[in-house]
Protein backbone atom coordinates (compact mmCIF):
# COMPACT_ATOMS: atom_id res chain seq x y z
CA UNK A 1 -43.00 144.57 -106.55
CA UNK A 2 -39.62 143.23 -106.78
CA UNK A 3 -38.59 139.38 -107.22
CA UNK A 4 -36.46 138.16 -104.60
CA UNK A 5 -33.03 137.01 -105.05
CA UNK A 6 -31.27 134.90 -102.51
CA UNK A 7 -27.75 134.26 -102.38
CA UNK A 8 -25.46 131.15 -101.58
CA UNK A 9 -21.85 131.77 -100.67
CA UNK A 10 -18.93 129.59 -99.95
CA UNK A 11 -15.47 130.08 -98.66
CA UNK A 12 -12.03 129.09 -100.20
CA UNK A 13 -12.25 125.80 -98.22
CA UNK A 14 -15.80 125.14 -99.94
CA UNK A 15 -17.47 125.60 -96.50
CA UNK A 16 -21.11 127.02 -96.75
CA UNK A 17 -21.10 130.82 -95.10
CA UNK A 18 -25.01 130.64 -93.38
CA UNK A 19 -26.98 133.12 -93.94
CA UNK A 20 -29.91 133.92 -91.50
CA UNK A 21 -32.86 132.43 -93.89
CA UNK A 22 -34.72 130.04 -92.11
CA UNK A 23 -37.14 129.81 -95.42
CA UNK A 24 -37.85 126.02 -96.44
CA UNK A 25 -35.43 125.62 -99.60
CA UNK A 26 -33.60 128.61 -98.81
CA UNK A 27 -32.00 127.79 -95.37
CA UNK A 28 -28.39 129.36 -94.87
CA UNK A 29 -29.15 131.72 -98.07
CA UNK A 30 -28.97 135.32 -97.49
CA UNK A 31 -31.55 137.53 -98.82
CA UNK A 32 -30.56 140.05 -101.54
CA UNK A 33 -32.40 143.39 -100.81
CA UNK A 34 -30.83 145.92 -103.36
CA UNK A 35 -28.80 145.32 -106.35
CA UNK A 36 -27.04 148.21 -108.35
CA UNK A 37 -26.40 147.48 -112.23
CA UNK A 38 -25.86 149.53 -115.30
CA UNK A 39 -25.20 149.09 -118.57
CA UNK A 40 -23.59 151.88 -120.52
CA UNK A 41 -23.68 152.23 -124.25
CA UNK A 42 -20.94 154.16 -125.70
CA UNK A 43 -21.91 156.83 -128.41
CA UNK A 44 -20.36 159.64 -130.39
CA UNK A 45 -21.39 162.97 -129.20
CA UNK A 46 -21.63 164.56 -132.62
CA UNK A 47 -23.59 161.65 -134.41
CA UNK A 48 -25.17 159.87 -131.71
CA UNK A 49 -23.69 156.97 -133.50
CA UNK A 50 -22.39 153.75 -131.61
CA UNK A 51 -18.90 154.25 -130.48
CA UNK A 52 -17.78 150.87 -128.43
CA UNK A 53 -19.37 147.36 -126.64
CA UNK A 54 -21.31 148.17 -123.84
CA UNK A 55 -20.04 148.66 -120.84
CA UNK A 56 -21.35 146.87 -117.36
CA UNK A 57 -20.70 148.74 -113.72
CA UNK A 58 -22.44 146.56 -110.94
CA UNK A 59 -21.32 147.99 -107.42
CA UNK A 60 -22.65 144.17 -106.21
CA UNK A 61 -25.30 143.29 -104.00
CA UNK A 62 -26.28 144.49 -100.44
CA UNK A 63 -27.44 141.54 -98.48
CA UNK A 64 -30.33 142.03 -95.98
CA UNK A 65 -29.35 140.16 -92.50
């Protein structure tokens, strides 16, 4: 099982956008769900060497309402 991630989100005006948690210490938040991330390490096909930093893609969060 999965830990749960909640997330808190303000506008440019620094006003809270609510979320629909009604959770004691998590009012307003809005519940992450599912969360894409990889990490890609660069290597050279002939050697299997390193070739370059790693490289993150995250295609962000997908909030559960």
């Amino acid at each position: 099982m999965s830990n749960p991630a909640w997330l808190w989100l303000v506008d440019a005006n620094g006003s809270p956008l609510v979320g629909s948690s009604l959770v004691t210490n998590r009012i307003g938040a809005i519940e992450i769900r599912s969360l894409t991330h990889n990490v890609n390490l660069p290597t050279d096909g002939n050697t299997g060497r390193l070739a370059g930093k790693r490289l993150c893609h995250s295609a962000g969060p997908k909030a559960g309402l």
